[in-house]
C-alpha atoms as a PDB file:
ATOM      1  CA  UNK A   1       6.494   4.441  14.071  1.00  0.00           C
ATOM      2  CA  UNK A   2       6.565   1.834  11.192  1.00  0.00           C
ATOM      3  CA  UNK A   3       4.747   3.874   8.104  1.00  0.00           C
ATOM      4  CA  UNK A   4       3.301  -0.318   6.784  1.00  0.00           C
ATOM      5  CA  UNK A   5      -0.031   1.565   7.904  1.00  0.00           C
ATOM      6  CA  UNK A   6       0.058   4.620   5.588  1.00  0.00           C
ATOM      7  CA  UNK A   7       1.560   2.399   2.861  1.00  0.00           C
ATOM      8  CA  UNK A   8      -1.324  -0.120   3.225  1.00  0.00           C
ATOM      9  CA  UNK A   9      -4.355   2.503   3.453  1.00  0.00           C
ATOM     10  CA  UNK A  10      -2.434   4.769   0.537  1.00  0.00           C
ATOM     11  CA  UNK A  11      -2.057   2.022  -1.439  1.00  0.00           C
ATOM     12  CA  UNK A  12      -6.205   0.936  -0.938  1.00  0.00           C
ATOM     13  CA  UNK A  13      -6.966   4.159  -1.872  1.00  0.00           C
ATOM     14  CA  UNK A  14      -4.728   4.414  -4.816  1.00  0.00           C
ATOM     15  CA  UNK A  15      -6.934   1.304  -6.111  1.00  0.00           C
ATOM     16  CA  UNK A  16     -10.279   3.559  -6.008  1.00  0.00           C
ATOM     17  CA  UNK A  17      -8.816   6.897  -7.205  1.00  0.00           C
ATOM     18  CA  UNK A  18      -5.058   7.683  -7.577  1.00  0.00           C
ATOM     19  CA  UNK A  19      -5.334  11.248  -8.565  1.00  0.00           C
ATOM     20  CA  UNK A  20      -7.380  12.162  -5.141  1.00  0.00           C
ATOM     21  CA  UNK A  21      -4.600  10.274  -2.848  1.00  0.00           C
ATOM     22  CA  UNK A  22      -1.718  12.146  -4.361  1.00  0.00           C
ATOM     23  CA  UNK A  23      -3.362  15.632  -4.274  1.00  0.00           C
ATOM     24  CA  UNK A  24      -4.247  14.819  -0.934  1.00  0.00           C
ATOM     25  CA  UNK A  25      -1.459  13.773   0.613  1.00  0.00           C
ATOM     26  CA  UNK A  26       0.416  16.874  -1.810  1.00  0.00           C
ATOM     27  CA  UNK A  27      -1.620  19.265  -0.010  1.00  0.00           C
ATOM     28  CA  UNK A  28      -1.409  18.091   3.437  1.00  0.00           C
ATOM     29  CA  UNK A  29       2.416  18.016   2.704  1.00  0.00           C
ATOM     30  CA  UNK A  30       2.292  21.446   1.174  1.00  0.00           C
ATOM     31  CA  UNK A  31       0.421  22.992   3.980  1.00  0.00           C
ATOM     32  CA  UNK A  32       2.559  21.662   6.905  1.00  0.00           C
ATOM     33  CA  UNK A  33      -0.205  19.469   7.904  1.00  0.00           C
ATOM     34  CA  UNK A  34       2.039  16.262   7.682  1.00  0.00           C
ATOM     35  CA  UNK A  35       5.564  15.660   7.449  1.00  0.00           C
ATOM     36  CA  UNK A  36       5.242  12.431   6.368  1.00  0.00           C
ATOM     37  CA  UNK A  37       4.761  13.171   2.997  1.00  0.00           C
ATOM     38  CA  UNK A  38       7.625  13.548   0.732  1.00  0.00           C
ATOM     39  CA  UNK A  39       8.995  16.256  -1.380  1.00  0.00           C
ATOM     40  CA  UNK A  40       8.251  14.630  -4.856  1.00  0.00           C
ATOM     41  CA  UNK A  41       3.968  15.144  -3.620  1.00  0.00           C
ATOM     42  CA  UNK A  42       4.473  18.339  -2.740  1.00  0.00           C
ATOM     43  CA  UNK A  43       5.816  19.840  -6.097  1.00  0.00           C
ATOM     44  CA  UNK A  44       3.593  22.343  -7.479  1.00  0.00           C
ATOM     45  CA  UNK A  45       3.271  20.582 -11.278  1.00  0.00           C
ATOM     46  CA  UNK A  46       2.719  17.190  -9.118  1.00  0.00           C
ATOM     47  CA  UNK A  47      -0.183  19.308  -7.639  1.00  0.00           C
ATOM     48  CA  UNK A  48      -1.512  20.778 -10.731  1.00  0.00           C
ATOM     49  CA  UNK A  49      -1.471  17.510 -12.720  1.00  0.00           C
ATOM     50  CA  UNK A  50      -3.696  15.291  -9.913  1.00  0.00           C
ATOM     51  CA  UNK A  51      -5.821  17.777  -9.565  1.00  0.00           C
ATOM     52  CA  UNK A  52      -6.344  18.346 -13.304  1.00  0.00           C
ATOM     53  CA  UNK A  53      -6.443  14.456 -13.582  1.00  0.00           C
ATOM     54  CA  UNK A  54      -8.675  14.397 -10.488  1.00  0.00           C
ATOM     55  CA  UNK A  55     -11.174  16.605 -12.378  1.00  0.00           C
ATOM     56  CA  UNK A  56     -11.211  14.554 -15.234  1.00  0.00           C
ATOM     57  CA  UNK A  57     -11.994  11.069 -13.039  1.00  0.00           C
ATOM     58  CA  UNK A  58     -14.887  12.981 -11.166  1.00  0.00           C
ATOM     59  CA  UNK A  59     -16.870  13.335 -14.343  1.00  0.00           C
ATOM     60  CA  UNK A  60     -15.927  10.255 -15.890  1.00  0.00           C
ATOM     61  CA  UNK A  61     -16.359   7.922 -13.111  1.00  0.00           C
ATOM     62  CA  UNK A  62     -20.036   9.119 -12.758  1.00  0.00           C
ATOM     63  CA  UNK A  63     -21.108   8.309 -16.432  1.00  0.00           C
ATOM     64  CA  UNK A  64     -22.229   4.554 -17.069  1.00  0.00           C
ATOM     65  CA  UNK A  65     -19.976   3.004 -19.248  1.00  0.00           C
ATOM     66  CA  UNK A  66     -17.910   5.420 -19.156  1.00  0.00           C
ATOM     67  CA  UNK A  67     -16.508   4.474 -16.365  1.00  0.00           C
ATOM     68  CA  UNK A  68     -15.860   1.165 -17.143  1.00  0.00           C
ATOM     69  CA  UNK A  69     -13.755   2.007 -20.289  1.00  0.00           C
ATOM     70  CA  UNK A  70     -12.054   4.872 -17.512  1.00  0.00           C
ATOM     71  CA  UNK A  71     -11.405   1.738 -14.863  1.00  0.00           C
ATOM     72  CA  UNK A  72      -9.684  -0.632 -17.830  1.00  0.00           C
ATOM     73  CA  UNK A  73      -7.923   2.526 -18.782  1.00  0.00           C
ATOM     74  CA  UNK A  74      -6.523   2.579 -15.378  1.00  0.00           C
ATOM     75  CA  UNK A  75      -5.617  -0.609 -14.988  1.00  0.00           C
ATOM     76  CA  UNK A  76      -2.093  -0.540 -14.452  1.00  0.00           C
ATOM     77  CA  UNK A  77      -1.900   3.558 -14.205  1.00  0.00           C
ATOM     78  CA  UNK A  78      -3.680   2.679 -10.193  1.00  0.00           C
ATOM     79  CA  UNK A  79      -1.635   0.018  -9.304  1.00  0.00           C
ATOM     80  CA  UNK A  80       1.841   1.560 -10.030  1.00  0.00           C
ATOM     81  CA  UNK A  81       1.085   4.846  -8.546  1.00  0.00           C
ATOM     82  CA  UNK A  82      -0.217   2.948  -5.395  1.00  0.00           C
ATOM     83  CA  UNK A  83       3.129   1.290  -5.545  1.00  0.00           C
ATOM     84  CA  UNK A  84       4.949   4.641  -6.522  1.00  0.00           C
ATOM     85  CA  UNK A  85       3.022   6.296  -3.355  1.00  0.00           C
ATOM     86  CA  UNK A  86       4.359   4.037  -1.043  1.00  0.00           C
ATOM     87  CA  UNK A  87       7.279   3.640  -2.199  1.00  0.00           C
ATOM     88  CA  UNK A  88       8.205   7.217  -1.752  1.00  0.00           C
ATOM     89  CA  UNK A  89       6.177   7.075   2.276  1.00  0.00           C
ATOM     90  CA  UNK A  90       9.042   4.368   2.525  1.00  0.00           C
ATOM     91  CA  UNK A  91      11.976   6.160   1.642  1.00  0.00           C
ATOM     92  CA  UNK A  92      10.515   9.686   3.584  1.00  0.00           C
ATOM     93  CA  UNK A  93      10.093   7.718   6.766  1.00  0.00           C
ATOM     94  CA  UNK A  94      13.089   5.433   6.451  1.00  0.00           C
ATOM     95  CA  UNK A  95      11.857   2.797   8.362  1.00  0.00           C
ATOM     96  CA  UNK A  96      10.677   0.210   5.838  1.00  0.00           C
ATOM     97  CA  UNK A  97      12.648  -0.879   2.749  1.00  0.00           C
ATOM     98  CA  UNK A  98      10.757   1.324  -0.256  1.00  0.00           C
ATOM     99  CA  UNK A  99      10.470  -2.071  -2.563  1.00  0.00           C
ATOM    100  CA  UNK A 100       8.782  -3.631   0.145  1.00  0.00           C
ATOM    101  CA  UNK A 101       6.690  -0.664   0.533  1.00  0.00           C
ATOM    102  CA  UNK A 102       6.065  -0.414  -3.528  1.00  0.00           C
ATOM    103  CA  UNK A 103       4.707  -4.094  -3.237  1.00  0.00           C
ATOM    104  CA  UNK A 104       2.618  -3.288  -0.622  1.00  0.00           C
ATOM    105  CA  UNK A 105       1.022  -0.516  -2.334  1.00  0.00           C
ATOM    106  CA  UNK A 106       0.652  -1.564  -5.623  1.00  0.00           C
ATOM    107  CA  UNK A 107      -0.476  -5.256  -4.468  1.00  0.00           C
ATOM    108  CA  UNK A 108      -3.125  -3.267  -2.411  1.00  0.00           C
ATOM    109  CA  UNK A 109      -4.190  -1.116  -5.177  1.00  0.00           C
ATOM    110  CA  UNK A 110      -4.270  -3.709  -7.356  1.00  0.00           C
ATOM    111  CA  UNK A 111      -6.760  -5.744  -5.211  1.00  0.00           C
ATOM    112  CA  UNK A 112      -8.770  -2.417  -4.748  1.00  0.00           C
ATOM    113  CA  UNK A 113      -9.194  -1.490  -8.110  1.00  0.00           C
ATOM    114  CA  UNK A 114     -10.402  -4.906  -8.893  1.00  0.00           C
ATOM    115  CA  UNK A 115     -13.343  -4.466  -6.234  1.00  0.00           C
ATOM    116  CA  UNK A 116     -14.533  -0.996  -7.557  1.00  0.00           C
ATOM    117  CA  UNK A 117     -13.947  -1.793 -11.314  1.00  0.00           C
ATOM    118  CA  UNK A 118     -16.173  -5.113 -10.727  1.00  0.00           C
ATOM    119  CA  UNK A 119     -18.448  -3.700  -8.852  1.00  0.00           C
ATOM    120  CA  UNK A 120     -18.474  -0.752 -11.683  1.00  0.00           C
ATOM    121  CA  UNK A 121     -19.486  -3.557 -14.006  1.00  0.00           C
ATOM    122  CA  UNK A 122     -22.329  -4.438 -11.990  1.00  0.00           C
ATOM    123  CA  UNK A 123     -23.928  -1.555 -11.396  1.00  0.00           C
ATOM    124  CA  UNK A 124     -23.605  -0.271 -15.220  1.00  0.00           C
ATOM    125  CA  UNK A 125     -26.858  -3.281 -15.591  1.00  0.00           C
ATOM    126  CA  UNK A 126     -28.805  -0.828 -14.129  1.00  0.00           C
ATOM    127  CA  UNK A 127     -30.818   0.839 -16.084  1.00  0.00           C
ATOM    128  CA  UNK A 128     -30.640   4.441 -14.388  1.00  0.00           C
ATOM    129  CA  UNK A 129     -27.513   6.591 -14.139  1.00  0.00           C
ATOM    130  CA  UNK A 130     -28.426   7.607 -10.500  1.00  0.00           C
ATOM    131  CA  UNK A 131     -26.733   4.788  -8.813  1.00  0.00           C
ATOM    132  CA  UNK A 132     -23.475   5.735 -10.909  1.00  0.00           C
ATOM    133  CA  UNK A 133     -23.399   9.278  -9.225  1.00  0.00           C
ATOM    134  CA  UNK A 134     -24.133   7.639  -5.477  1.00  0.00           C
ATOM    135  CA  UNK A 135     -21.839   5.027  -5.924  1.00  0.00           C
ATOM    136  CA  UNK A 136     -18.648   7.536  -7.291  1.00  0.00           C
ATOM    137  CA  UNK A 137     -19.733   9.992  -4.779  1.00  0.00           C
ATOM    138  CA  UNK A 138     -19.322   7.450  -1.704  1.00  0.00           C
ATOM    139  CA  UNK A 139     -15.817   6.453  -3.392  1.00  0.00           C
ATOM    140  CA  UNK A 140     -14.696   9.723  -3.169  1.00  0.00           C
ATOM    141  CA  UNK A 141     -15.848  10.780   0.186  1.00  0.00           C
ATOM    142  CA  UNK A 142     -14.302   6.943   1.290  1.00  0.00           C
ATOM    143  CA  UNK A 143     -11.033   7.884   0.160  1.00  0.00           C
ATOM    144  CA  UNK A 144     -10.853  11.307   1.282  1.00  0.00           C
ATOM    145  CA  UNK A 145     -12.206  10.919   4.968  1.00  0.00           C
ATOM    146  CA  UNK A 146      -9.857   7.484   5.599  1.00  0.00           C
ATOM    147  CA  UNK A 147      -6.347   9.293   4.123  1.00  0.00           C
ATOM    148  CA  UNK A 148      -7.699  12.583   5.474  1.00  0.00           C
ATOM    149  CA  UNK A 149      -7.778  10.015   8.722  1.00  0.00           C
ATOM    150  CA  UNK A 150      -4.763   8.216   8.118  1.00  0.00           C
ATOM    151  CA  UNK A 151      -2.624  11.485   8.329  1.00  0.00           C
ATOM    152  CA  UNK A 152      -4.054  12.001  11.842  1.00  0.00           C
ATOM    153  CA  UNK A 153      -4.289   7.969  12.996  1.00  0.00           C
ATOM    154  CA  UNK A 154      -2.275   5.363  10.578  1.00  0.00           C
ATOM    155  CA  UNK A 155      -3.061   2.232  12.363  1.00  0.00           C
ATOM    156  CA  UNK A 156      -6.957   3.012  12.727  1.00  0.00           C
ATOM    157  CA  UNK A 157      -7.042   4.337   9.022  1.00  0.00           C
ATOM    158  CA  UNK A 158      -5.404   0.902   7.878  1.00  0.00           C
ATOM    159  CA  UNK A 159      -7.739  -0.919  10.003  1.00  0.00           C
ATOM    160  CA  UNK A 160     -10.721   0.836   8.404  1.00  0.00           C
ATOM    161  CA  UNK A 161      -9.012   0.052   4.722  1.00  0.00           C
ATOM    162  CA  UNK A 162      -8.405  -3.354   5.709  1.00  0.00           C
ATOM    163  CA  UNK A 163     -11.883  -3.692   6.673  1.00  0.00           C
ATOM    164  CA  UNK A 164     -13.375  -2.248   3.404  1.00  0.00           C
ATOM    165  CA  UNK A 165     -11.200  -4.185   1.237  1.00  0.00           C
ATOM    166  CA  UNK A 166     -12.566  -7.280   2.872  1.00  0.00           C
ATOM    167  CA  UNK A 167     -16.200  -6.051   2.391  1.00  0.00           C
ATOM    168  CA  UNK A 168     -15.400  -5.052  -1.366  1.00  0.00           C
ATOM    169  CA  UNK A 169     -14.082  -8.697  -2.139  1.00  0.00           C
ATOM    170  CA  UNK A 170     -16.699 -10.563  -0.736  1.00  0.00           C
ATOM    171  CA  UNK A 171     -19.244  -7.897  -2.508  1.00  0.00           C
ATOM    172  CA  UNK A 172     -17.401  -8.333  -5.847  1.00  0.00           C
ATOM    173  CA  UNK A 173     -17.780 -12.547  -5.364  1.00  0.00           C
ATOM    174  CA  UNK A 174     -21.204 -12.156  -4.659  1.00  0.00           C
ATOM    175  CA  UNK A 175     -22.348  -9.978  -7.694  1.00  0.00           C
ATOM    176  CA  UNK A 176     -19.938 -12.023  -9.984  1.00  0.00           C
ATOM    177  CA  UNK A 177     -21.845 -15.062  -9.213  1.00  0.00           C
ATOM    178  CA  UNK A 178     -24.959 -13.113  -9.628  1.00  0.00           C
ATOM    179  CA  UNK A 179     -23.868 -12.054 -13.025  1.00  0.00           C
ATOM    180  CA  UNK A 180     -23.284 -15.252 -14.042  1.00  0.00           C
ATOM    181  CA  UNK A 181     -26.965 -16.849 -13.010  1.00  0.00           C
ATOM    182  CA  UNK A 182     -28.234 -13.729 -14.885  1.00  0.00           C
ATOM    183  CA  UNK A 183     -26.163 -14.643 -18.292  1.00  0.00           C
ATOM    184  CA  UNK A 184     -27.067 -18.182 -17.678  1.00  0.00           C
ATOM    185  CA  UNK A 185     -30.872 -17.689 -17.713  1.00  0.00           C
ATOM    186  CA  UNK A 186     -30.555 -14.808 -20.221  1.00  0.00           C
ATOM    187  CA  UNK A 187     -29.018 -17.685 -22.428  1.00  0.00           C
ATOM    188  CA  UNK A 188     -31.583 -20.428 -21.748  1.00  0.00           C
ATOM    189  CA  UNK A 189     -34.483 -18.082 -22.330  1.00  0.00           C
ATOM    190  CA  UNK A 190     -33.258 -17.376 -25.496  1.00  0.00           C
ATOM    191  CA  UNK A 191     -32.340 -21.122 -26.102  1.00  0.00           C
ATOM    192  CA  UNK A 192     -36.167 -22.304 -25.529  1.00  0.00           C
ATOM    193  CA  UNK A 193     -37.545 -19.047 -27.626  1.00  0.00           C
ATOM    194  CA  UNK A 194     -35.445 -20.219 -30.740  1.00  0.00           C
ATOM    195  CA  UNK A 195     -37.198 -24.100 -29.679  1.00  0.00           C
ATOM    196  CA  UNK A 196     -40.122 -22.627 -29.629  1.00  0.00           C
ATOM    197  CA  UNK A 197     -39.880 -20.807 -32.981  1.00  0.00           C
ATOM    198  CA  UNK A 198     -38.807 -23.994 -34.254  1.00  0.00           C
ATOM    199  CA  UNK A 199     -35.372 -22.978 -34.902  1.00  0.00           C
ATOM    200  CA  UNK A 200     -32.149 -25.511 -34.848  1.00  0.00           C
ATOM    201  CA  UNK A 201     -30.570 -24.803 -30.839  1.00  0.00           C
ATOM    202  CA  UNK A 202     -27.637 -22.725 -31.602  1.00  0.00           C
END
């Protein structure tokens, strides 16, 4: 069986939170729950460092603002460990070429962590921290259940990825262009208050 699946839904979950695929897939390696998952995740220091760095993203990702400055942070760290991930499925399985695989991954990731970094954005305008907490709680519990999933049924998992990676981008359009109207009135209600005041339009 082609591993394109596990390199597609790895490499969508390496977009929302790196650290929890590669512990994941360490531990189902480690455990002899998979033996798809090569030697490299399965290293104990590979295991202590996600889940240290895992930790770390838990709290971080569930402060406002925070977050955001964690996301930029991890703007290129989620994209070339998606791309690292699958590149690595890819060589394990043999039976796609592992720089095809690394573009797969990282592409994915890429696209990924664009949707939950945006969408980060968006909900840091709200003014209480609650929706923070839901929102990086349901991230995690996404990512675990569909690679949890994947291990089990690739081609269903991918599916699923696919599916939310679709939903995320259209999402992320549709707050950016209600971000925009927002700024836009924001600026014109502070355009007719300096009229009003009888201030020069600045």
């Amino acid at each position: 069986m082609s591993v394109l699946p596990l390199v597609f839904t790895s490499g969508w979950a390496s977009g929302i939170n790196a650290y929890a695929v590669v512990l994941l897939l360490g531990v189902f390696g480690a455990t002899g729950v998979s033996d798809e998952v090569p030697e490299a995740l399965r290293s104990p220091g590979v295991l202590i460092a996600a889940g240290v760095l895992f930790a770390c993203e838990a709290v971080a990702d569930k402060i406002p603002y925070v977050d955001s400055v964690w996301d930029t942070a991890h703007t290129v760290v989620r994209p070339v460990s998606g791309a690292w991930v699958a590149a690595l499925l890819a060589g394990q399985s043999g039976s796609l070429p592992e720089v095809a695989a690394g573009a797969v991954g990282g592409t994915t990731a890429l696209a990924s962590h664009a949707v939950k970094a945006g969408t980060r954005m968006a909900v840091n305008t709200s003014p209480e921290p609650f929706s923070n907490v839901l929102v990086s709680t349901a991230e995690d519990l996404g990512v675990g259940g569909v690679v949890s999933f994947a291990m089990f049924h690739p081609r269903a998992a991918a599916v699923i990825a696919g599916v939310l990676l679709l939903i995320g981008l259209v999402l992320l359009l549709f707050l950016a262009s209600r971000i925009r109207r927002f700024r836009r009135r924001r600026a014109q209600r502070r355009e007719e208050r300096r009229l009003a005041a009888g201030r020069p339009p600045g």
